[in-house]
Protein backbone atom coordinates (compact mmCIF):
# COMPACT_ATOMS: atom_id res chain seq x y z
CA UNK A 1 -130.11 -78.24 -43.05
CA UNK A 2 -132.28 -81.65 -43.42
CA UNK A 3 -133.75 -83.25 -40.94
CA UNK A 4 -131.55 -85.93 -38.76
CA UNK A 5 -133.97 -88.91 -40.51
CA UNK A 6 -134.08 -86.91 -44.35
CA UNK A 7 -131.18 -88.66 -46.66
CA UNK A 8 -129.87 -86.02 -49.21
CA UNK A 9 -130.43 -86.37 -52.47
CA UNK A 10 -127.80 -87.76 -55.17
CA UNK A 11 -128.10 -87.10 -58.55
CA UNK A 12 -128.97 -90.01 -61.30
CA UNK A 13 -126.10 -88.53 -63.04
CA UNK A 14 -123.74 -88.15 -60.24
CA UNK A 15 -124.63 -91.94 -59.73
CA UNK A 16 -124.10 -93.11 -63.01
CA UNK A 17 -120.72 -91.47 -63.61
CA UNK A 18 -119.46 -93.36 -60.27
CA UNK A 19 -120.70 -97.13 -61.26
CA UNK A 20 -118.50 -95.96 -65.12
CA UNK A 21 -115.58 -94.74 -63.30
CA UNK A 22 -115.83 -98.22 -61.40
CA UNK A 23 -115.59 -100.21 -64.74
CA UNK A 24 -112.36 -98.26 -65.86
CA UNK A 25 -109.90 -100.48 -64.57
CA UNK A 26 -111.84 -103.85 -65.95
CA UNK A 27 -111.60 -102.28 -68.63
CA UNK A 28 -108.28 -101.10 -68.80
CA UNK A 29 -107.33 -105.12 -68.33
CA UNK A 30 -109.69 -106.11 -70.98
CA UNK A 31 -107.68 -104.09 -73.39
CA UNK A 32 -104.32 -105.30 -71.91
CA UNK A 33 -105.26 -109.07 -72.62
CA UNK A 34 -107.46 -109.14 -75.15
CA UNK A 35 -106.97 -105.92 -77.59
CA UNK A 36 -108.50 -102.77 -78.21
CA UNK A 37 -111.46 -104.19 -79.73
CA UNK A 38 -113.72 -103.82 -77.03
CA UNK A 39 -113.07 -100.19 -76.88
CA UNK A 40 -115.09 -99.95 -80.23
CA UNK A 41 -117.85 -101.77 -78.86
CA UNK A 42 -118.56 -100.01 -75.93
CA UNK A 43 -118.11 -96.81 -78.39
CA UNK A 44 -120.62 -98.20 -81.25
CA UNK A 45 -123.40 -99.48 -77.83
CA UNK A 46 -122.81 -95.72 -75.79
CA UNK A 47 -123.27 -93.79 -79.79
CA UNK A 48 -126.38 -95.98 -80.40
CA UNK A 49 -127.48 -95.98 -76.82
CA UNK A 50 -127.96 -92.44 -76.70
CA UNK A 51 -128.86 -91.89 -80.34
CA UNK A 52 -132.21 -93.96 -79.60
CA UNK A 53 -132.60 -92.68 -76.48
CA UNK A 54 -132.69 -89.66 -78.24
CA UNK A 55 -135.17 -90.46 -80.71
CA UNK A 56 -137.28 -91.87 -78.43
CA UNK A 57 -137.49 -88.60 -75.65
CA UNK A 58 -138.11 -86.64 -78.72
CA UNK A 59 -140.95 -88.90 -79.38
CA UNK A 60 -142.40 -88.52 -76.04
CA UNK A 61 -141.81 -84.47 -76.13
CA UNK A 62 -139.19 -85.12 -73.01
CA UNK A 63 -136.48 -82.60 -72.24
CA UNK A 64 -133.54 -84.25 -74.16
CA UNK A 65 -130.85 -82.51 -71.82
CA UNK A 66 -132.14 -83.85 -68.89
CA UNK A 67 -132.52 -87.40 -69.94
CA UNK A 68 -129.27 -88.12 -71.70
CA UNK A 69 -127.14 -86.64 -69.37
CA UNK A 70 -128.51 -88.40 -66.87
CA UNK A 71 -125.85 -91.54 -67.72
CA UNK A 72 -128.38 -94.53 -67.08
CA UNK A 73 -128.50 -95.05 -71.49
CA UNK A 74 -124.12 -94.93 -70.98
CA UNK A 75 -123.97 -97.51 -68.14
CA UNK A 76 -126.60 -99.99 -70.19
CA UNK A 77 -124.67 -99.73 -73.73
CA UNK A 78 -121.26 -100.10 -71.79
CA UNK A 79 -122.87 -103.74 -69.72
CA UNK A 80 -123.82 -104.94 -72.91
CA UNK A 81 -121.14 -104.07 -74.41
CA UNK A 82 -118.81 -106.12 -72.01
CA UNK A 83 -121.24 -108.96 -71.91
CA UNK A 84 -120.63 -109.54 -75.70
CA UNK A 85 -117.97 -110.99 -77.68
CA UNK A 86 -114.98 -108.04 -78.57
CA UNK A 87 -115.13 -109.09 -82.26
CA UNK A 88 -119.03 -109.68 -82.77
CA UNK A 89 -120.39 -107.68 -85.52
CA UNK A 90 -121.32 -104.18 -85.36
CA UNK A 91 -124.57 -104.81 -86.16
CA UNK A 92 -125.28 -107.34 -83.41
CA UNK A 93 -123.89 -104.62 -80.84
CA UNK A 94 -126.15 -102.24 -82.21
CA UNK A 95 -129.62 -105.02 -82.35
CA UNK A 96 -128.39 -105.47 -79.07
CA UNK A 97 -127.94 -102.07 -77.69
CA UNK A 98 -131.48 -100.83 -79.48
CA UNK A 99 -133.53 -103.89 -77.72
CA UNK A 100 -132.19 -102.98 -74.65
CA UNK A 101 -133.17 -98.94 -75.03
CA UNK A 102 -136.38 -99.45 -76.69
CA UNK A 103 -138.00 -102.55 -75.54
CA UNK A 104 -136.45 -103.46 -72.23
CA UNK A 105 -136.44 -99.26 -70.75
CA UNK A 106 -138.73 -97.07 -73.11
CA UNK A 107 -141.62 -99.75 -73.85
CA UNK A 108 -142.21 -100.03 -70.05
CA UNK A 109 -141.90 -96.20 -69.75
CA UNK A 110 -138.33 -94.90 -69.08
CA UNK A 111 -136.07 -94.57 -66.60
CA UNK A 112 -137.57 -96.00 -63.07
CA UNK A 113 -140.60 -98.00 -64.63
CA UNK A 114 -138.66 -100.84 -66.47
CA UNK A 115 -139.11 -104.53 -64.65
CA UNK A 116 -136.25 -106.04 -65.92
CA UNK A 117 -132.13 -105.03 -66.32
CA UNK A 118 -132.10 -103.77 -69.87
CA UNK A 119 -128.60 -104.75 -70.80
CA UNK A 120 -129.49 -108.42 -69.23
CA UNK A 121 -132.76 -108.09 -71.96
CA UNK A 122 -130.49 -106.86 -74.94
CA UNK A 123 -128.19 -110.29 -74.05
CA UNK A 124 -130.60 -112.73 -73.86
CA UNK A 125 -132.45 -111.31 -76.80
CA UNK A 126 -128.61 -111.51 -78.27
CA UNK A 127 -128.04 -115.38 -77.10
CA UNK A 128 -131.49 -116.76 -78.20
CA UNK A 129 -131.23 -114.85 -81.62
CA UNK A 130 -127.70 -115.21 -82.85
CA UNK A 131 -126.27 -118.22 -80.36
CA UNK A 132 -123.35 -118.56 -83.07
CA UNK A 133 -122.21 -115.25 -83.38
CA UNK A 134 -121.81 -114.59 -79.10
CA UNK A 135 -119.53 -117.63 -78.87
CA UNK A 136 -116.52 -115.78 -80.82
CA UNK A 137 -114.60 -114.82 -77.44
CA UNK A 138 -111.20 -113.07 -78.25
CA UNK A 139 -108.23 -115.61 -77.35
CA UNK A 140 -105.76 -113.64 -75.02
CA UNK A 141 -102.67 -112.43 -76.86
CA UNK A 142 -100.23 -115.35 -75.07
CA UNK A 143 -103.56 -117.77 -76.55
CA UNK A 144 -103.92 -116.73 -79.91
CA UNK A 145 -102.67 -118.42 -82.56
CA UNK A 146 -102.48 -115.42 -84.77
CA UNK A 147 -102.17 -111.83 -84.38
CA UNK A 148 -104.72 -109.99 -86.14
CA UNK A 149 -103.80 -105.92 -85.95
CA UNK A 150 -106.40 -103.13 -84.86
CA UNK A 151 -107.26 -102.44 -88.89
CA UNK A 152 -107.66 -106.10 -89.25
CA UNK A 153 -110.21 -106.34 -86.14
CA UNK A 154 -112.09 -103.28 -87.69
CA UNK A 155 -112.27 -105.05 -91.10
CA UNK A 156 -114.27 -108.04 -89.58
CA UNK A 157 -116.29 -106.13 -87.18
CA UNK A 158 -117.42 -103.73 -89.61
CA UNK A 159 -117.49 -106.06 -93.22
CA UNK A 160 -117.02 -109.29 -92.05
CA UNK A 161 -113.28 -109.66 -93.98
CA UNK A 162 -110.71 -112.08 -92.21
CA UNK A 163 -107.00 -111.61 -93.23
CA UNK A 164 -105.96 -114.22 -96.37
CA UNK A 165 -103.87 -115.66 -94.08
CA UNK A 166 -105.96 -115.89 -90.85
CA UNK A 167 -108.85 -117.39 -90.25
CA UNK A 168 -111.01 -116.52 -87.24
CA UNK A 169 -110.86 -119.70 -85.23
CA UNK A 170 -106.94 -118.41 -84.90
CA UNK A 171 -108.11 -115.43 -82.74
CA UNK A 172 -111.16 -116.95 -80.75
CA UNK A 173 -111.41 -119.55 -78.36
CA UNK A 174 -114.31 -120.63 -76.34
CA UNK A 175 -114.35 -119.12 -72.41
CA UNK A 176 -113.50 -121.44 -69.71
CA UNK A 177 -117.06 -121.98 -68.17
CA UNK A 178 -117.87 -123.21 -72.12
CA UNK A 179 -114.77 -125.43 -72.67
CA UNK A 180 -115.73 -126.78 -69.04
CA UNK A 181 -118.94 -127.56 -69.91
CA UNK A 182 -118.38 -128.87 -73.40
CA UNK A 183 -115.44 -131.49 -72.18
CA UNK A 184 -117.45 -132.61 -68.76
CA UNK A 185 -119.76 -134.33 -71.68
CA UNK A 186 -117.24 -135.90 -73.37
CA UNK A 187 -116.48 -137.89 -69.94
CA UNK A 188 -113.11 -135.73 -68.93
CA UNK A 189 -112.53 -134.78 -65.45
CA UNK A 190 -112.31 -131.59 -64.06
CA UNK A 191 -108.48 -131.55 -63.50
CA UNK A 192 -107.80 -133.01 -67.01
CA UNK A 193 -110.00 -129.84 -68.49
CA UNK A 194 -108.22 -127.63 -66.12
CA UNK A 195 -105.07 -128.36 -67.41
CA UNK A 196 -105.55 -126.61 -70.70
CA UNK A 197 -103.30 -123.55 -71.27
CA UNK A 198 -106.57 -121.59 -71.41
CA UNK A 199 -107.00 -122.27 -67.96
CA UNK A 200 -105.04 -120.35 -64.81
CA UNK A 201 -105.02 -120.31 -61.46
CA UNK A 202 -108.68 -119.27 -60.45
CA UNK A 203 -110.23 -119.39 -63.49
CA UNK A 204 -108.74 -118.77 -67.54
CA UNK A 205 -106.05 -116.75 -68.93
CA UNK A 206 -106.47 -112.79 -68.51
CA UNK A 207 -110.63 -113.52 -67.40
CA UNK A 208 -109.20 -113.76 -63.46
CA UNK A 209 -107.42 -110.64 -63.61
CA UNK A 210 -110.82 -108.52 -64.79
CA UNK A 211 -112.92 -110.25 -62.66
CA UNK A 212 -110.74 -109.15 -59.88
CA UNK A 213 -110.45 -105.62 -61.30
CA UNK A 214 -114.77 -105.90 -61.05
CA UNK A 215 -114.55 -106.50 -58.01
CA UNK A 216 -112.13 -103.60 -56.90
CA UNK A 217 -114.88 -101.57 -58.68
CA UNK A 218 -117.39 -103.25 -56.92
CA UNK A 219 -115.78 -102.43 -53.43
CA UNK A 220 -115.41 -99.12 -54.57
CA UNK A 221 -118.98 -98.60 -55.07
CA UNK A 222 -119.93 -100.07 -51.89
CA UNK A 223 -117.43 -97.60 -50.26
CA UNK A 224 -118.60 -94.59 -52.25
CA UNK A 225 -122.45 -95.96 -50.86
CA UNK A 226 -123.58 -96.27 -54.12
CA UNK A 227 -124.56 -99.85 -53.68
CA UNK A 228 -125.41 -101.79 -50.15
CA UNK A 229 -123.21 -105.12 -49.28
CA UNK A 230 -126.55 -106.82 -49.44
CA UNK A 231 -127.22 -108.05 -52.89
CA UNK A 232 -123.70 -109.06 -53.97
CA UNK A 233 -122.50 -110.77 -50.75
CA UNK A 234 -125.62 -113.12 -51.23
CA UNK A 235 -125.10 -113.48 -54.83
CA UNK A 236 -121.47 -114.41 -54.21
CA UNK A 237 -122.26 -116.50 -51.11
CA UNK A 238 -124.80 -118.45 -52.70
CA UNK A 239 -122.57 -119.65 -55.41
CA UNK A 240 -119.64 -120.09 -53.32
CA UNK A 241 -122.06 -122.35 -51.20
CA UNK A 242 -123.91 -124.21 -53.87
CA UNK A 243 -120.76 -124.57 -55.66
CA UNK A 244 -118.66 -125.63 -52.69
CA UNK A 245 -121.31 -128.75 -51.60
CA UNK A 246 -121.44 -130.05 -55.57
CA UNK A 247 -117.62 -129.72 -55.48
CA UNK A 248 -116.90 -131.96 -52.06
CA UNK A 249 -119.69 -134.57 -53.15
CA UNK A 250 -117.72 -135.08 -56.60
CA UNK A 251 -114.45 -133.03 -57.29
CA UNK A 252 -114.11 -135.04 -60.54
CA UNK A 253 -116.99 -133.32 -62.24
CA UNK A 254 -117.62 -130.13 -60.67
CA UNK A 255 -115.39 -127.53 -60.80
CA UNK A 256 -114.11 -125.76 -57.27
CA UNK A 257 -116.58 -122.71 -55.86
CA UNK A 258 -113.69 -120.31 -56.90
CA UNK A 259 -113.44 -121.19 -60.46
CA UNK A 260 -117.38 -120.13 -60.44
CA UNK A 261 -116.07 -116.70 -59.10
CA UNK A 262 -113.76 -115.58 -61.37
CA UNK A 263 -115.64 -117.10 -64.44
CA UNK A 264 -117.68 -115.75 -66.83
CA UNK A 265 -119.86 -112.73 -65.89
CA UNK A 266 -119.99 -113.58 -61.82
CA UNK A 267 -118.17 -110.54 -60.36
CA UNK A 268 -119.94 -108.50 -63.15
CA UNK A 269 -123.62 -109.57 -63.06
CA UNK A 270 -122.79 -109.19 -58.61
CA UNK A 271 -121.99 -105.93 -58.23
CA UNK A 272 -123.00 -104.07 -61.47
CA UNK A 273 -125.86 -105.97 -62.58
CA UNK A 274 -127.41 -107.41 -60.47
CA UNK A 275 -127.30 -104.10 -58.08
CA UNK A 276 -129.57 -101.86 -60.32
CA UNK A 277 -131.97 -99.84 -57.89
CA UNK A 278 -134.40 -100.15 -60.50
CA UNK A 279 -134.92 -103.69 -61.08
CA UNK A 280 -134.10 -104.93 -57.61
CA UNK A 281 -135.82 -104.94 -54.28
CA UNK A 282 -136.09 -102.31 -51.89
CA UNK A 283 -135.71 -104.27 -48.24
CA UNK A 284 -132.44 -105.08 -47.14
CA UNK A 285 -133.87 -108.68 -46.68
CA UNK A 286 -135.40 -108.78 -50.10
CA UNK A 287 -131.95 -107.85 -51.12
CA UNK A 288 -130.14 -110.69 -49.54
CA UNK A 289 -132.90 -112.96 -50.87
CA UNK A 290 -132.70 -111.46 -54.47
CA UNK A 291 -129.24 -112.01 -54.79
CA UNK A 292 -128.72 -115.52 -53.17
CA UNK A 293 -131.74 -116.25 -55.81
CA UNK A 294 -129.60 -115.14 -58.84
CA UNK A 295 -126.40 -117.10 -57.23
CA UNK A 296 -128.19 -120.08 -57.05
CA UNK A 297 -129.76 -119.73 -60.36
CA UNK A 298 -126.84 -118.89 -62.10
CA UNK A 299 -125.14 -122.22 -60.90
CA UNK A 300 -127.90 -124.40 -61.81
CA UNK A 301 -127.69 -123.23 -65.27
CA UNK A 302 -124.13 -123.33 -65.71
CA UNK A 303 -124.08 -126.63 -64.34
CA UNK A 304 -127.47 -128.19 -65.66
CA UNK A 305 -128.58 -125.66 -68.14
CA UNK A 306 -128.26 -125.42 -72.34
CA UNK A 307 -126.14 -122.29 -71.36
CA UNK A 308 -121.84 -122.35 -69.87
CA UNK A 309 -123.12 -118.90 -67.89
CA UNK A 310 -126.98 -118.11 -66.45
CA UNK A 311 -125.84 -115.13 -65.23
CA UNK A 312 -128.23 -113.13 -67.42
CA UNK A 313 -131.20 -115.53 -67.39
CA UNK A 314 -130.78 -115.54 -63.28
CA UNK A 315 -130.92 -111.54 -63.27
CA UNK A 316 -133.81 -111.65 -65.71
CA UNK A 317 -135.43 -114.43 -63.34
CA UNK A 318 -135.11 -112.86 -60.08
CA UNK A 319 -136.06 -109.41 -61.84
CA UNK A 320 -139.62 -110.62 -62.24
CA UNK A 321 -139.81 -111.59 -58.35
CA UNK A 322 -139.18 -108.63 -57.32
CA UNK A 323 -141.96 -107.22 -56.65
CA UNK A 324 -143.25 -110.47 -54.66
CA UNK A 325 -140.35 -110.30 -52.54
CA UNK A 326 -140.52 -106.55 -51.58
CA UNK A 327 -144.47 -107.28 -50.42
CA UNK A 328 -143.19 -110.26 -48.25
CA UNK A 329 -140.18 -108.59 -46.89
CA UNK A 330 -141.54 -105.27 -45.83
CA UNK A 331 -140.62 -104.28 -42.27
CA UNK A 332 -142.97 -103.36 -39.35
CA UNK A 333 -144.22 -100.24 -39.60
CA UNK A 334 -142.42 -98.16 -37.41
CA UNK A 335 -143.89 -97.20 -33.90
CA UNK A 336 -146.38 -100.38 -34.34
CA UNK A 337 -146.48 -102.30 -31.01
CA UNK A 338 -148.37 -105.37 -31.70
CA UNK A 339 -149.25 -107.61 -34.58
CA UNK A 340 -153.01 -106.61 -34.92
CA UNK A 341 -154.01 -102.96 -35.95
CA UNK A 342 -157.40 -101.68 -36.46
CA UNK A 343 -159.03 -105.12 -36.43
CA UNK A 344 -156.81 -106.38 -39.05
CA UNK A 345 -153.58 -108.74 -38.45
CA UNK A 346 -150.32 -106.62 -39.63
């Protein structure tokens, strides 16, 4: 039996299979609304994720077994793969996935050592690369203008061959947080913008109902004590807050504080991002911090940025702080009674 004050342990893999199983039903959605594209990207980033894990644990003379069933390689190639476009190009999964593996985990030494979120490095190596290609967003089946079939899909993912009859602007549309940004600077108001059949009640067509589904997985996490409350009630908070004074000083051009929840990557980056032990602080208060940091940062890009969603840049951001903010935010040592030990001011 432990000791009253000794946690048990919980396996990485035991971990990792939990935050999957929490993505299921986003998923699950995804597929409902948009097709069963998305299915072969996560497939293509979770084969290429562990092949160059692989390669690279060979490398290093590390137990392969160990490593690759340890599910951190699956839960990076399936965030990336959800971050990008459902009908991007195999090969930009694959860049992707391998810049995330190699560069963002294995260059700073694996598993536990890496500074920043590797699928967050893999998308913003992605966006500032190939802006063109990540802007392809699959319209929603009640959207599209034409209905390309599974073999079709497969044809342009993997050779880059639209149907004669179908070209790929009838399939894609731009998200809602990039069709809000785009019309705000052609002088429309928020409610005309809004009132585009892309648009529903909290935030587009199909988007609200995974973003909800995130959350559910979200909550279960937190239940299951695999994450704390800390880090995505801040994130979330923040936002709504920022969001919420921008929207009351001018309703015209800013859009409400729950559009910015159920857009884009929020309910994502907040409880499966943004909630990597690795690459966040340890302190409950450097937790809160952390994540109201990556909800406000988020906003300001969305809002004043070159970008419709920061999500990734905030993560990457805030990532870098982190170890400043778990030096400031350290608790008192415990059984310490006064502010000055051993000469020195605690």
């Amino acid at each position: 039996m432990n000791s009253p004050l000794v946690a048990e342990k919980t396996a990485v893999n035991f971990i990792m299979l939990k935050v999957l199983a929490a993505l299921l039903p986003a998923i699950a959605a995804y597929v409902y609304f948009f097709g069963p594209a998305i299915l072969v990207s996560i497939a293509l980033a979770s084969v290429t994720a562990l092949a160059s894990e692989a390669a690279v644990l060979h490398l290093r003379h590390y137990p392969l077994r160990v490593y690759l069933t340890d599910g951190s390689a699956l839960v990076t190639a399936w965030l990336l793969a959800l971050s990008i476009p459902p009908l991007a190009p195999w090969w930009l999964i694959v860049v992707g996935t391998l810049f995330a593996i190699l560069v963002a985990k294995h260059l700073y030494g694996g598993l536990g050592n890496n500074l920043f979120n590797p699928a967050m490095v893999g998308f913003a190596a992605l966006m500032i690369s190939f802006p063109s290609h990540m802007t392809h967003w699959t319209a929603p089946d009640v959207l599209a203008h034409s209905h390309w079939s599974f073999a079709q899909q497969m044809d342009f993912m993997f050779g880059g061959i639209s149907p004669a009859d179908s070209k790929l602007d009838a399939v894609t549309m731009a998200t809602p947080l990039d069709t809000l940004k785009t019309q705000l600077h052609l002088e429309r108001t928020v409610a005309e913008i809004q009132s585009s059949p892309i648009f529903s009640t909290l935030s587009g067509k199909g988007t609200e109902i995974i973003a909800l589904l995130y959350l559910l997985g979200g909550l279960f996490l937190w239940q299951q004590r695999i994450i704390s409350w800390h880090i995505p009630a801040s994130f979330l908070a923040a936002m709504f807050g920022l969001a919420g004074l921008f929207y009351l000083y001018d309703p015209v051009h800013y859009a409400s504080p729950l559009f910015h929840l159920f857009a884009g990557g929020t309910m994502l980056g907040a409880f499966f991002i943004a909630t990597d032990y690795v690459t966040s602080p340890t302190t409950p208060l450097g937790k809160l911090i952390f994540g109201a940091g990556i909800g406000v940062c988020a906003y300001v890009i969305r809002v004043l940025g070159g970008y419709p969603d920061g999500i990734a840049f905030a993560v990457l951001f805030l990532n870098s702080a982190v170890p400043l903010i778990d030096a400031y935010t350290q608790p008192r040592v415990f059984g310490h009674a006064g502010k000055w030990f051993n000469g020195r001011k605690e």
